[in-house]
PDB file of N, CA and C in Angstrom:
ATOM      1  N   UNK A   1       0.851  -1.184   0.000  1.00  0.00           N
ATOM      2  CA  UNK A   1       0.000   0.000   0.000  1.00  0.00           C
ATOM      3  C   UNK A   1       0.897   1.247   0.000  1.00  0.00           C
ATOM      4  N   UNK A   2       0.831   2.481  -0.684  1.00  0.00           N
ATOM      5  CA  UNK A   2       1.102   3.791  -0.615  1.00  0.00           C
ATOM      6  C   UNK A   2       0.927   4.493   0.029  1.00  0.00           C
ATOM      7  N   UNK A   3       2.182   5.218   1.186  1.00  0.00           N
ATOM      8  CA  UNK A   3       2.076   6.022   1.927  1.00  0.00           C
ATOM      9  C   UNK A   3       2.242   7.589   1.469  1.00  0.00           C
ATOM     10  N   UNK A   4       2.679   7.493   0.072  1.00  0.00           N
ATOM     11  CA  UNK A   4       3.273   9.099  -0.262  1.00  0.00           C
ATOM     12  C   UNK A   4       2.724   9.690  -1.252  1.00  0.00           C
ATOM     13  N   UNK A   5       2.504  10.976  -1.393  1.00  0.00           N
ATOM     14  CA  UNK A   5       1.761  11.212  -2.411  1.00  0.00           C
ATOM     15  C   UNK A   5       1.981  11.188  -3.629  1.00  0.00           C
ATOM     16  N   UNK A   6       0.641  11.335  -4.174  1.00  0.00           N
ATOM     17  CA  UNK A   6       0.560  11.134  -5.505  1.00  0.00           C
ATOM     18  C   UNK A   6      -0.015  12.033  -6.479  1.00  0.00           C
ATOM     19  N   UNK A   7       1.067  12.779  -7.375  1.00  0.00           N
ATOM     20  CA  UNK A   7       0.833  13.500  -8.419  1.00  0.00           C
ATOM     21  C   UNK A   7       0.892  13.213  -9.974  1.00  0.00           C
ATOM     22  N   UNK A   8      -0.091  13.319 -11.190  1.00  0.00           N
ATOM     23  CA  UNK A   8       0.273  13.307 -12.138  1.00  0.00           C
ATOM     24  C   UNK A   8      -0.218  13.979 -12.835  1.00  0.00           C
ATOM     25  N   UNK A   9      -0.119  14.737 -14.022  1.00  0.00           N
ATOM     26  CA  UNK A   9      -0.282  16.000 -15.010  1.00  0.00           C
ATOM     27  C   UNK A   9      -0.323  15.652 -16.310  1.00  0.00           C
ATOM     28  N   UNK A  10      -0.657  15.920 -17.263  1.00  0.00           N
ATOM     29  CA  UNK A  10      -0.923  16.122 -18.745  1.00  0.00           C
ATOM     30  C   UNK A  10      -1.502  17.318 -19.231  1.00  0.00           C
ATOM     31  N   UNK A  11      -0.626  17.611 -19.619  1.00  0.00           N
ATOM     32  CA  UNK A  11      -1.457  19.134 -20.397  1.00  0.00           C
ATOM     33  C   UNK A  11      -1.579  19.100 -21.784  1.00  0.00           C
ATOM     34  N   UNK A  12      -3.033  19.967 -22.608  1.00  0.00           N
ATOM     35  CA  UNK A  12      -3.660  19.712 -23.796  1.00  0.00           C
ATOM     36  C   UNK A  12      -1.925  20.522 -24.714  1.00  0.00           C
ATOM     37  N   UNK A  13      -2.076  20.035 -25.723  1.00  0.00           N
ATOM     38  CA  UNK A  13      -0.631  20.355 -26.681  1.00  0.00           C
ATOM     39  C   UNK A  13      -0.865  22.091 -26.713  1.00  0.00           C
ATOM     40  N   UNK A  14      -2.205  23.061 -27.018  1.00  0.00           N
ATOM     41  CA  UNK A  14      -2.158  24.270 -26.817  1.00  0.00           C
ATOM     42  C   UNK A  14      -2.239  24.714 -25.629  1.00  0.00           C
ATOM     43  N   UNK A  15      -1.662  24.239 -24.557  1.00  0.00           N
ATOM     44  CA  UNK A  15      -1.011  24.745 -23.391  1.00  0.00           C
ATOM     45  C   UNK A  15      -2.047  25.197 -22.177  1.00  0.00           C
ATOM     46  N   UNK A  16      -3.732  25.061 -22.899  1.00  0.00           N
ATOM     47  CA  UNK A  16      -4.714  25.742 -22.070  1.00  0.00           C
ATOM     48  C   UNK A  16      -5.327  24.856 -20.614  1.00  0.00           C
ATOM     49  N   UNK A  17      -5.270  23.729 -21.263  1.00  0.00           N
ATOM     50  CA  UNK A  17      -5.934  23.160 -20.056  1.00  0.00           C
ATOM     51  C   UNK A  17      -4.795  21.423 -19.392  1.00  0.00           C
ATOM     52  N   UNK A  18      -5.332  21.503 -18.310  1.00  0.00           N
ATOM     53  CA  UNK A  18      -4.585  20.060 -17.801  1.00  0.00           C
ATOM     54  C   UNK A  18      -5.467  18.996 -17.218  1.00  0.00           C
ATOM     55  N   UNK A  19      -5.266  18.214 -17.146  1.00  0.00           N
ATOM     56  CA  UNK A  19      -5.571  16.979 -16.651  1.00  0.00           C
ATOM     57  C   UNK A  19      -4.942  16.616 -15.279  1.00  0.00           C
ATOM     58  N   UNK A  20      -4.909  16.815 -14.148  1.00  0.00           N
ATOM     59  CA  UNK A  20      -4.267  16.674 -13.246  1.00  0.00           C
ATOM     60  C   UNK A  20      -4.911  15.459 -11.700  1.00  0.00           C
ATOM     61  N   UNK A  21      -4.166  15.168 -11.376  1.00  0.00           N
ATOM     62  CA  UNK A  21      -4.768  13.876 -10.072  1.00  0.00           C
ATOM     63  C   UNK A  21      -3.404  14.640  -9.153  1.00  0.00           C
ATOM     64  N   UNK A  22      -4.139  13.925  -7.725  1.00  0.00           N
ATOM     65  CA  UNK A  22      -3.236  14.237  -7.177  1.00  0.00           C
ATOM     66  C   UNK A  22      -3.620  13.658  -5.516  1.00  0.00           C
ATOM     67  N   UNK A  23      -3.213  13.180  -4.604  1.00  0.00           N
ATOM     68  CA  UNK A  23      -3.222  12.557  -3.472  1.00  0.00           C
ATOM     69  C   UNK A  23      -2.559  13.331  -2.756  1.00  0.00           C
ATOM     70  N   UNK A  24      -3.324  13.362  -1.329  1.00  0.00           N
ATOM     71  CA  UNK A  24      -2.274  13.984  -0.325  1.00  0.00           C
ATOM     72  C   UNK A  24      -2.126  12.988   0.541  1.00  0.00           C
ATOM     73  N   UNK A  25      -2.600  12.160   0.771  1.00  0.00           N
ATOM     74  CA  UNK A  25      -2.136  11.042   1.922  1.00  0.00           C
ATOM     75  C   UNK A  25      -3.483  10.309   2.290  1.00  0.00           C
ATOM     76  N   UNK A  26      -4.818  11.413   2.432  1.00  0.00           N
ATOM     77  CA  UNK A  26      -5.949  11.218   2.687  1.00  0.00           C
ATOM     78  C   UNK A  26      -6.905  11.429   1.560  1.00  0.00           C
ATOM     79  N   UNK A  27      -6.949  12.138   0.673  1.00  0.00           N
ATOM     80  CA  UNK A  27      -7.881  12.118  -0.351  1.00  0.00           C
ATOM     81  C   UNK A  27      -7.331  12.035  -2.149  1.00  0.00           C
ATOM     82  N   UNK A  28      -7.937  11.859  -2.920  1.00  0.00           N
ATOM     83  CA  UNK A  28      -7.285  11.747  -4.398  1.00  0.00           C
ATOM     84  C   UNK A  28      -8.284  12.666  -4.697  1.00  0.00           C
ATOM     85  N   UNK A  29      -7.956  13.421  -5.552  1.00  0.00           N
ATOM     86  CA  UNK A  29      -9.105  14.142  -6.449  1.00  0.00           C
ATOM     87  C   UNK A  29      -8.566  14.091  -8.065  1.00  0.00           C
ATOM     88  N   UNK A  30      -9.497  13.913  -8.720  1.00  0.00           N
ATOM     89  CA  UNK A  30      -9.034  14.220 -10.371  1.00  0.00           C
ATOM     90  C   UNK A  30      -9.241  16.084 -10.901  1.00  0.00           C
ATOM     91  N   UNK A  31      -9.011  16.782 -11.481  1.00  0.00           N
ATOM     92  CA  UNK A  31      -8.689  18.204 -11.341  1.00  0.00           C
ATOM     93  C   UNK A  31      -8.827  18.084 -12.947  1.00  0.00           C
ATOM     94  N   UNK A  32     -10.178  19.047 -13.759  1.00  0.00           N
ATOM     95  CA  UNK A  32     -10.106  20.174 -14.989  1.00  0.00           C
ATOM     96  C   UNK A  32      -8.923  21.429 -14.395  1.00  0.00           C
ATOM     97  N   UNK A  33      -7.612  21.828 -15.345  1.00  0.00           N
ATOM     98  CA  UNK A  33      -7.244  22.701 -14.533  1.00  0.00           C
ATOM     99  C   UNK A  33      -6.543  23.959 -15.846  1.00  0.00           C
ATOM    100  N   UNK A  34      -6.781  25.217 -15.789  1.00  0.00           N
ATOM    101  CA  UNK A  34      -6.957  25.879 -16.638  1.00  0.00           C
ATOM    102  C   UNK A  34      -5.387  26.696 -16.112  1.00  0.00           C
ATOM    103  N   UNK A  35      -4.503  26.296 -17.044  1.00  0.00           N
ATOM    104  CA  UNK A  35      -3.114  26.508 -16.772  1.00  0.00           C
ATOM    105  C   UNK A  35      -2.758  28.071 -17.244  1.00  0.00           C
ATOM    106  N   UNK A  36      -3.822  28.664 -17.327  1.00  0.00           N
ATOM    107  CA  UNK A  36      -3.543  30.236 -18.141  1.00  0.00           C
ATOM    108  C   UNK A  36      -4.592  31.137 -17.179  1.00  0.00           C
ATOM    109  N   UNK A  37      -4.977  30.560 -16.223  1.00  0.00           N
ATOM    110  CA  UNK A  37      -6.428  30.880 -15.057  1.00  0.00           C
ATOM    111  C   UNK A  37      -5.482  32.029 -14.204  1.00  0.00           C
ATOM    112  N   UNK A  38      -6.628  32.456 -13.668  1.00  0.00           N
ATOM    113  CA  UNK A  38      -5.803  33.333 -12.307  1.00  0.00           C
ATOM    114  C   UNK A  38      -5.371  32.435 -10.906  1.00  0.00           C
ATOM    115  N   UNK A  39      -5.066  33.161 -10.573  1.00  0.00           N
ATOM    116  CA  UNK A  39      -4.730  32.086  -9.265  1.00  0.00           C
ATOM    117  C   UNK A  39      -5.952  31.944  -8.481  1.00  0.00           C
ATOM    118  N   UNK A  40      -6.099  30.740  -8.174  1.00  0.00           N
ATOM    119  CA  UNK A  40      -7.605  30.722  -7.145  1.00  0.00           C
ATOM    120  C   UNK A  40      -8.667  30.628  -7.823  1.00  0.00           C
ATOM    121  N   UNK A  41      -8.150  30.342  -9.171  1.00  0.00           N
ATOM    122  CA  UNK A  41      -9.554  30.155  -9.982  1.00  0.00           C
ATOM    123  C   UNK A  41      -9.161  29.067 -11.475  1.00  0.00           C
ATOM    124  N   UNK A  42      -8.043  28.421 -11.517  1.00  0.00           N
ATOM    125  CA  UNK A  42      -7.294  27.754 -12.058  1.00  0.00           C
ATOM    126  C   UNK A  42      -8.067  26.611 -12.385  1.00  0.00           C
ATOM    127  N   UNK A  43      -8.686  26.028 -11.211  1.00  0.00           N
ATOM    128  CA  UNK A  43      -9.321  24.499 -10.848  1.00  0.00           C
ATOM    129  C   UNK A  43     -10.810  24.827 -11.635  1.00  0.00           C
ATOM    130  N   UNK A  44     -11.149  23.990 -12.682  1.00  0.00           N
ATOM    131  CA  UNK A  44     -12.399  24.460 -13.517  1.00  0.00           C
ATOM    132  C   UNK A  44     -13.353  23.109 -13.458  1.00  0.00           C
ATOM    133  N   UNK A  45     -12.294  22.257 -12.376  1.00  0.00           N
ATOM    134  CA  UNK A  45     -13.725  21.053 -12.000  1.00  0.00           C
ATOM    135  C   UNK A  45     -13.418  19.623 -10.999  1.00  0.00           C
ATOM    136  N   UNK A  46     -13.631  19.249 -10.572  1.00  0.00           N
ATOM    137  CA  UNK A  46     -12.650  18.166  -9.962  1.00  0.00           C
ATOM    138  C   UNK A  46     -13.799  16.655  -9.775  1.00  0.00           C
ATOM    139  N   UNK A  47     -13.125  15.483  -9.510  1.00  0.00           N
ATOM    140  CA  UNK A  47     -14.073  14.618  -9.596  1.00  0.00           C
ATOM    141  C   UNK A  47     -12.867  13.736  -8.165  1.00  0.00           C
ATOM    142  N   UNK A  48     -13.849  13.131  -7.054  1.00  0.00           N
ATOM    143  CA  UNK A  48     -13.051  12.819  -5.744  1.00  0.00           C
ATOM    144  C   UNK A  48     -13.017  11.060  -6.612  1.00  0.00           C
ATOM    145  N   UNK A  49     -11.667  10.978  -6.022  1.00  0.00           N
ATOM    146  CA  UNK A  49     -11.219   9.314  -6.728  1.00  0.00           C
ATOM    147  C   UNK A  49     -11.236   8.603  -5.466  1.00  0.00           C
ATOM    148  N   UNK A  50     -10.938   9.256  -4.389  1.00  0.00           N
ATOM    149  CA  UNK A  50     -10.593   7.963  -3.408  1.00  0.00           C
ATOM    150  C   UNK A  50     -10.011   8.608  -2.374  1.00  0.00           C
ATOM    151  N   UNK A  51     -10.710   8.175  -1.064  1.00  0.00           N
ATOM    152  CA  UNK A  51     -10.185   8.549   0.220  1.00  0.00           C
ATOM    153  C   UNK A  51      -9.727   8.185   1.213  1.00  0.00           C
ATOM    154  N   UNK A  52      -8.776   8.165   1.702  1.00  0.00           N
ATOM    155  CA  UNK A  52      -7.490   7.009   2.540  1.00  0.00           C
ATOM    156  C   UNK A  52      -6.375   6.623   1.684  1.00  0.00           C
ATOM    157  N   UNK A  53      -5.427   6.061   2.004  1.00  0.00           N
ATOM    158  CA  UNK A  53      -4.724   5.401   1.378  1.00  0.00           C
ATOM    159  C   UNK A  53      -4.648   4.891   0.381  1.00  0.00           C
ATOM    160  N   UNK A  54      -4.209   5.237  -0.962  1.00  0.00           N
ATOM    161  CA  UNK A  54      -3.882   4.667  -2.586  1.00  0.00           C
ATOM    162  C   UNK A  54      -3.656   3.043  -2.096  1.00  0.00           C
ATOM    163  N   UNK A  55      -3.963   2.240  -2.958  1.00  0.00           N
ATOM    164  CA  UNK A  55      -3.421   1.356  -3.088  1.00  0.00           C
ATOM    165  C   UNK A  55      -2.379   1.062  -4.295  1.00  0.00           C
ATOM    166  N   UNK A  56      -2.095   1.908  -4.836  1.00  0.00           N
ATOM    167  CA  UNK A  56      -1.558   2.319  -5.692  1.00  0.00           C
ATOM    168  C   UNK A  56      -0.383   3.219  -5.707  1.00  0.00           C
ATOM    169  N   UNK A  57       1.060   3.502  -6.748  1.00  0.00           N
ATOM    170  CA  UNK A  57       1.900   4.439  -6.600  1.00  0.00           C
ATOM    171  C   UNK A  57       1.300   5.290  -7.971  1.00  0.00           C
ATOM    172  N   UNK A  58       2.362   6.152  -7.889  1.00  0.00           N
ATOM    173  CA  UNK A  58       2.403   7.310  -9.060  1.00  0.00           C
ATOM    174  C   UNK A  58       2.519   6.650 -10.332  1.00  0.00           C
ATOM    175  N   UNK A  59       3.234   5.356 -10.079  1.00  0.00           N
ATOM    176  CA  UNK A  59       3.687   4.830 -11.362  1.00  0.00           C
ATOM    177  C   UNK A  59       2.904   4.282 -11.661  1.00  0.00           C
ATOM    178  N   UNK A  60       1.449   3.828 -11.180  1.00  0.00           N
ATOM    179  CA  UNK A  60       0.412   3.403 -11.636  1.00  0.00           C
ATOM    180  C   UNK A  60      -0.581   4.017 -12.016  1.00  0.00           C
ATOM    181  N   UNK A  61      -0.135   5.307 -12.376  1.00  0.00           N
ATOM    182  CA  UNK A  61      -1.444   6.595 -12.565  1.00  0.00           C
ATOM    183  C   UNK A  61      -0.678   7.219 -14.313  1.00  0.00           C
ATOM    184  N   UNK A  62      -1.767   7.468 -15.102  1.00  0.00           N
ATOM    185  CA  UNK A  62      -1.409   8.147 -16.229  1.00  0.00           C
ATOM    186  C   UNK A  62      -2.829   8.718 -17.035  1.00  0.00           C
ATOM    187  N   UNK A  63      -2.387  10.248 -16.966  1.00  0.00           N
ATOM    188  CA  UNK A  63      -3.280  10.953 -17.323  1.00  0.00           C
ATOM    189  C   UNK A  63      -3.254  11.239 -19.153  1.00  0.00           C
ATOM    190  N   UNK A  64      -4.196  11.054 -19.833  1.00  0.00           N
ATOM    191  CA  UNK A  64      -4.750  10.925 -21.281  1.00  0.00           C
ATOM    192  C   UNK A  64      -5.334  11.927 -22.021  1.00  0.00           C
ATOM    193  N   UNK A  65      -4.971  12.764 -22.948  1.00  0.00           N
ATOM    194  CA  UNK A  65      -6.027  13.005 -23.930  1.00  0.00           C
ATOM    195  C   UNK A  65      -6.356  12.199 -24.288  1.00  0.00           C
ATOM    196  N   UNK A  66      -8.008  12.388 -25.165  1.00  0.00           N
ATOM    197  CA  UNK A  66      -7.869  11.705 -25.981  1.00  0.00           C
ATOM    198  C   UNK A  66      -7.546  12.425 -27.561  1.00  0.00           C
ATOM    199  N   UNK A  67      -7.501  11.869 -28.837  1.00  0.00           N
ATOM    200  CA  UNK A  67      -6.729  11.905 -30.095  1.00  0.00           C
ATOM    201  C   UNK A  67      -7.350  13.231 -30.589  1.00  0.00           C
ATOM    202  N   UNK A  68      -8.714  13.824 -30.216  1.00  0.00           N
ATOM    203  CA  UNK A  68      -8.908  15.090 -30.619  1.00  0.00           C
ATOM    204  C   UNK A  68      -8.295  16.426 -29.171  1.00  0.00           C
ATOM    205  N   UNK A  69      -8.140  15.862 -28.223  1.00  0.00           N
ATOM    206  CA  UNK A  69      -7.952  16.504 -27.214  1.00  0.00           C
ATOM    207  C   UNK A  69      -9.061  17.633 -26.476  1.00  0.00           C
ATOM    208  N   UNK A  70     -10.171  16.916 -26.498  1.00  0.00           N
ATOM    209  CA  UNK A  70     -11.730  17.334 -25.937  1.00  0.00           C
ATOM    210  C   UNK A  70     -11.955  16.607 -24.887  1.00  0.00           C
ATOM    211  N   UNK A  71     -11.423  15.640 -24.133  1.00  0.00           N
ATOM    212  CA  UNK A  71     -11.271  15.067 -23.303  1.00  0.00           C
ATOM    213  C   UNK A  71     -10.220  14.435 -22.530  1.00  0.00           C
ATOM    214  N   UNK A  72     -10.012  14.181 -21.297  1.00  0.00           N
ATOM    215  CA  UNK A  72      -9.017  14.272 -20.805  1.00  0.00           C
ATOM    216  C   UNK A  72      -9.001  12.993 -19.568  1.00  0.00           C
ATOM    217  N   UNK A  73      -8.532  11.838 -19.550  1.00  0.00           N
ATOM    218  CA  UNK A  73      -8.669  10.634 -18.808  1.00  0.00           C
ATOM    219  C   UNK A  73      -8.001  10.275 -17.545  1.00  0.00           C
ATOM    220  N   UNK A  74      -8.212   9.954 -16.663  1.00  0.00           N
ATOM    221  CA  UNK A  74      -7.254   9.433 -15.526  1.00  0.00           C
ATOM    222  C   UNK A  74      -7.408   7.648 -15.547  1.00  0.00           C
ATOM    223  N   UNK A  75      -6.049   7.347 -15.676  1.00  0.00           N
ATOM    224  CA  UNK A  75      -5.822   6.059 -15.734  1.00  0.00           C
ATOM    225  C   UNK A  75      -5.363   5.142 -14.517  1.00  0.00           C
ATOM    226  N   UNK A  76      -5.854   4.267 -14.299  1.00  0.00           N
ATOM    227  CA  UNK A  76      -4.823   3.891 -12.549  1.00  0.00           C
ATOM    228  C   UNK A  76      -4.957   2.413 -13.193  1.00  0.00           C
ATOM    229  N   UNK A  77      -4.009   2.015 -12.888  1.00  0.00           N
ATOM    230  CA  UNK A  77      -3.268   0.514 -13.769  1.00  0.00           C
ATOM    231  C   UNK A  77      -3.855   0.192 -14.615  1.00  0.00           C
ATOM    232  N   UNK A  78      -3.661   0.707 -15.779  1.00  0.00           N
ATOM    233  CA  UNK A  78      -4.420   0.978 -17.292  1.00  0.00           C
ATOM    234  C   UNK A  78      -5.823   1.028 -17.349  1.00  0.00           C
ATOM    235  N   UNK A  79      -6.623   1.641 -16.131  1.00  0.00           N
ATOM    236  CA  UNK A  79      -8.070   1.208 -16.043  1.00  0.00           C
ATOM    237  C   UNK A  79      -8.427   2.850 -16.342  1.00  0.00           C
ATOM    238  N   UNK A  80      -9.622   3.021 -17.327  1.00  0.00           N
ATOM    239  CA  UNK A  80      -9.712   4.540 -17.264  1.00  0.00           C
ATOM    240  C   UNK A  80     -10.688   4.457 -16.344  1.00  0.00           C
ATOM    241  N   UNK A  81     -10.739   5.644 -14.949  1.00  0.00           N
ATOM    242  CA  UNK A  81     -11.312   5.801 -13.832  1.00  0.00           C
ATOM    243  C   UNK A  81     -12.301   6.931 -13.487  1.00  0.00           C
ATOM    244  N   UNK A  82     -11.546   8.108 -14.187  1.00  0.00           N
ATOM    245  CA  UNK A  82     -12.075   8.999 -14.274  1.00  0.00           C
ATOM    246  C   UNK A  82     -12.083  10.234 -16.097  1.00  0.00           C
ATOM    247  N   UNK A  83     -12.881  10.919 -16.722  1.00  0.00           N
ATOM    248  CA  UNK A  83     -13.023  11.918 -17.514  1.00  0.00           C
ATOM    249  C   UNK A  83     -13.559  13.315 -17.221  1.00  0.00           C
ATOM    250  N   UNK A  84     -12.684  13.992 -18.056  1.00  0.00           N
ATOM    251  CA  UNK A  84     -13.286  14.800 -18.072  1.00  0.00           C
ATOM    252  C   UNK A  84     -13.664  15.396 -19.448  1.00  0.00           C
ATOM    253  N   UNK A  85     -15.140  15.966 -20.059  1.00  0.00           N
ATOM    254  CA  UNK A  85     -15.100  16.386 -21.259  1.00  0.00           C
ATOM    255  C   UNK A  85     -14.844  17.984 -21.126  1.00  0.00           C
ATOM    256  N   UNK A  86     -13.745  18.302 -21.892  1.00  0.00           N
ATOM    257  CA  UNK A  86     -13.212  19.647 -21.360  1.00  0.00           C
ATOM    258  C   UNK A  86     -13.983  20.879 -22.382  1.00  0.00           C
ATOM    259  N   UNK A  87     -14.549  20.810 -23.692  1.00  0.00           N
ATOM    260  CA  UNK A  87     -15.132  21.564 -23.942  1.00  0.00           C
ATOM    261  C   UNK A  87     -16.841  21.918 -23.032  1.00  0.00           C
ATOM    262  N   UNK A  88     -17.435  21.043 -22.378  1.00  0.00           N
ATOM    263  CA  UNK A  88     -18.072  21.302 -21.484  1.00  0.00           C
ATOM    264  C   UNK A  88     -18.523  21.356 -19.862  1.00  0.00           C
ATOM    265  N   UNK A  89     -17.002  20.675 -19.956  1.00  0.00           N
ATOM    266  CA  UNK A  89     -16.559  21.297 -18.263  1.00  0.00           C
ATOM    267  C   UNK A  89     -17.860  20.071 -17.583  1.00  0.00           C
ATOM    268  N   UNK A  90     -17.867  18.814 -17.947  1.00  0.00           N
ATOM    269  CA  UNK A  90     -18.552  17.726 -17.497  1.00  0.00           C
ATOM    270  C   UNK A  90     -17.502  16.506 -17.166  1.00  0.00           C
ATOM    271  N   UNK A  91     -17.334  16.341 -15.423  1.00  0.00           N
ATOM    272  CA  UNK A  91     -17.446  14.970 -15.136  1.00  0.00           C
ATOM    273  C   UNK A  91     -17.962  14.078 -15.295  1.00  0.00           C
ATOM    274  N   UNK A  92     -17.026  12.644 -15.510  1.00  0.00           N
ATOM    275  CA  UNK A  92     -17.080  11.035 -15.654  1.00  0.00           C
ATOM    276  C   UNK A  92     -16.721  10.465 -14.508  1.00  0.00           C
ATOM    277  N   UNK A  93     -16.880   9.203 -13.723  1.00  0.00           N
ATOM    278  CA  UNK A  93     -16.470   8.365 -13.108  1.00  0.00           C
ATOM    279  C   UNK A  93     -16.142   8.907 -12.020  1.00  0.00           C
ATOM    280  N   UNK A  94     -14.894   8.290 -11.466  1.00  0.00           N
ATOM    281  CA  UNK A  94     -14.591   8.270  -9.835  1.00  0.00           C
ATOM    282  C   UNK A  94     -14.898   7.778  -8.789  1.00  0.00           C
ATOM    283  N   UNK A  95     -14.506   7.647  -7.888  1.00  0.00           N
ATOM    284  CA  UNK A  95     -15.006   6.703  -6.859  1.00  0.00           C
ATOM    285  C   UNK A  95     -14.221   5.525  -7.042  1.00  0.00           C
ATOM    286  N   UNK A  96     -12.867   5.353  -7.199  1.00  0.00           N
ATOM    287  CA  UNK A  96     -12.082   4.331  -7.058  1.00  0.00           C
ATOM    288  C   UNK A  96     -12.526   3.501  -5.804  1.00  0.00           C
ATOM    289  N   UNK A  97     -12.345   2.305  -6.014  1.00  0.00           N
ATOM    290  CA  UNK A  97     -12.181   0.341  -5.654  1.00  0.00           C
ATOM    291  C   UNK A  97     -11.738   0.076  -5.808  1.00  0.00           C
ATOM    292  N   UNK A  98     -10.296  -0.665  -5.550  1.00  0.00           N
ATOM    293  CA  UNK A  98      -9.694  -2.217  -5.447  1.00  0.00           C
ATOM    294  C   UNK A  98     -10.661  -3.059  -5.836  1.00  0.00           C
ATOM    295  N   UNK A  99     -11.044  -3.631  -7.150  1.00  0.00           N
ATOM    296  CA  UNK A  99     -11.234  -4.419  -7.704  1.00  0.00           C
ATOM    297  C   UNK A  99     -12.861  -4.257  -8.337  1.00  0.00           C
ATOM    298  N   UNK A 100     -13.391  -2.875  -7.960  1.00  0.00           N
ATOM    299  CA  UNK A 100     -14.307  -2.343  -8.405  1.00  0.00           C
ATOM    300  C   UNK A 100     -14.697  -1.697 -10.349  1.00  0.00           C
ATOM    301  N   UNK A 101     -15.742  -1.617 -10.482  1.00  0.00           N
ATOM    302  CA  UNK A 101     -15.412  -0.930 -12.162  1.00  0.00           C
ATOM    303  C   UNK A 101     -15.956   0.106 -12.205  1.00  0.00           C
ATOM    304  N   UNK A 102     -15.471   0.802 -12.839  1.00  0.00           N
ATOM    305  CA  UNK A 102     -15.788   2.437 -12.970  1.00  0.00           C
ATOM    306  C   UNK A 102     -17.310   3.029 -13.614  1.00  0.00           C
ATOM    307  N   UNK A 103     -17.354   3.855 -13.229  1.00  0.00           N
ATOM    308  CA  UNK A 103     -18.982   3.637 -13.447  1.00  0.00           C
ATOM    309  C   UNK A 103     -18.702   5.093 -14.633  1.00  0.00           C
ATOM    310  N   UNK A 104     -18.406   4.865 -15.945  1.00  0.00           N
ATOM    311  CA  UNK A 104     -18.382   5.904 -16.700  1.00  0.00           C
ATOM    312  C   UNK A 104     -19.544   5.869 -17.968  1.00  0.00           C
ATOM    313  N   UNK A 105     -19.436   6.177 -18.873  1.00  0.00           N
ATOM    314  CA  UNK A 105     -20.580   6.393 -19.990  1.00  0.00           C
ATOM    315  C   UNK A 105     -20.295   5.143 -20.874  1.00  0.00           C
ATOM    316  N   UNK A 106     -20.678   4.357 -21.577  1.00  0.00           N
ATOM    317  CA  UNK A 106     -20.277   3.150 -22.668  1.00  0.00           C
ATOM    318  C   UNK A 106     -19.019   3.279 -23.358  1.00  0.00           C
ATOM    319  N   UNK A 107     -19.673   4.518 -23.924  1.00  0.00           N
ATOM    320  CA  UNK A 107     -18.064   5.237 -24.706  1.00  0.00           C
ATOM    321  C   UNK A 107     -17.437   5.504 -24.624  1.00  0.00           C
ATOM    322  N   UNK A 108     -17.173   5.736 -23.666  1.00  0.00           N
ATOM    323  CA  UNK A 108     -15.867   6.689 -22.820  1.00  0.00           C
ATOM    324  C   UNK A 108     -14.497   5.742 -22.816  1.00  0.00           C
ATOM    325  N   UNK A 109     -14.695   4.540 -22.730  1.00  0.00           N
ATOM    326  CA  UNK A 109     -13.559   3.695 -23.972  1.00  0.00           C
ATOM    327  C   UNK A 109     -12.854   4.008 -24.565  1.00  0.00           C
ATOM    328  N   UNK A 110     -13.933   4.169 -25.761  1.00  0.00           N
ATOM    329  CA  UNK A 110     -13.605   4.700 -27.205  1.00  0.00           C
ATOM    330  C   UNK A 110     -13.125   5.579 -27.395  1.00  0.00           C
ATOM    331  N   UNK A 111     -13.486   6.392 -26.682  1.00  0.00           N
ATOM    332  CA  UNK A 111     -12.924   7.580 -26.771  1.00  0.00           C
ATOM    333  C   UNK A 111     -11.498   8.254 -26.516  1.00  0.00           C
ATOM    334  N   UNK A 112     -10.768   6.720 -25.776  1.00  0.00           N
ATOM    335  CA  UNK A 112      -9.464   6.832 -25.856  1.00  0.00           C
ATOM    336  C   UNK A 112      -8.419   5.261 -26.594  1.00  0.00           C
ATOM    337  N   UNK A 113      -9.174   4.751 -27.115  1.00  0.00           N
ATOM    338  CA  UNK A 113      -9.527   3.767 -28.185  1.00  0.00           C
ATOM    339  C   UNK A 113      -8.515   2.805 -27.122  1.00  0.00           C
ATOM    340  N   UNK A 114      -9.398   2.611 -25.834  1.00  0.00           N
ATOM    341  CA  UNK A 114      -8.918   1.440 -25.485  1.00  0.00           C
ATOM    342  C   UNK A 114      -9.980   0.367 -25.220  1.00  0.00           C
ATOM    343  N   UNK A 115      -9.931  -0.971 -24.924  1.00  0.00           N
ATOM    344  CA  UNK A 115     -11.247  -1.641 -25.161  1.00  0.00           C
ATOM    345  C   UNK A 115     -11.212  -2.883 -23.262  1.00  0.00           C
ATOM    346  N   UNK A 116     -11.760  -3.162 -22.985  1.00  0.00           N
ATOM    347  CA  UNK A 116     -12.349  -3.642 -21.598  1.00  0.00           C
ATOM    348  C   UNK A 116     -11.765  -5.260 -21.716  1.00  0.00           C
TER     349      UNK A 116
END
């Protein structure tokens, strides 16, 4: 089990928005995050992944566009967990389990053309 935190980032190729997760010891949150924002107003959405202890490290987390870059994925051991669709500022999923499945839209797969 993981005692330390956990950060990971992806930002869209025009520099505007990120994809960000991040653990402090006690909570995970997934983060819309608007890298050109003011301060204190940066965070444009967040979705809670999990509270207590990761069972998981950093090296098991990887954040996704997908191929048009309108959406933005959190991955935790190749499982997509959480989305976000960033042209409308709408959460997917969350609520990480150890051995649980993500409760996202059908497509939301596809949309990063990986398959179950």
């Amino acid at each position: 089990m993981a005692t330390e935190d956990v950060f990971a980032s992806s930002v869209r190729s025009v520099g505007d928005l990120a994809g960000v997760y991040e653990h402090d010891g006690d909570t995970g949150f997934f983060y819309l995050y608007d890298t050109k924002g003011r301060e204190g107003q940066k965070v444009l959405g967040s979705v809670r992944i999990l509270s207590g202890h990761p069972d998981f490290t950093e090296q098991d987390v990887s954040i996704r566009w997908d191929s048009e870059e309108q959406r933005v994925g959190l991955f935790i051991r190749h499982v997509l967990w959480a989305v976000f669709d960033a042209r409308l500022r709408v959460p997917y999923g969350g609520s990480y389990r150890l051995g649980a499945k993500p409760s996202l839209p059908s497509e939301a797969e596809e949309w990063f053309g990986v398959s179950s």
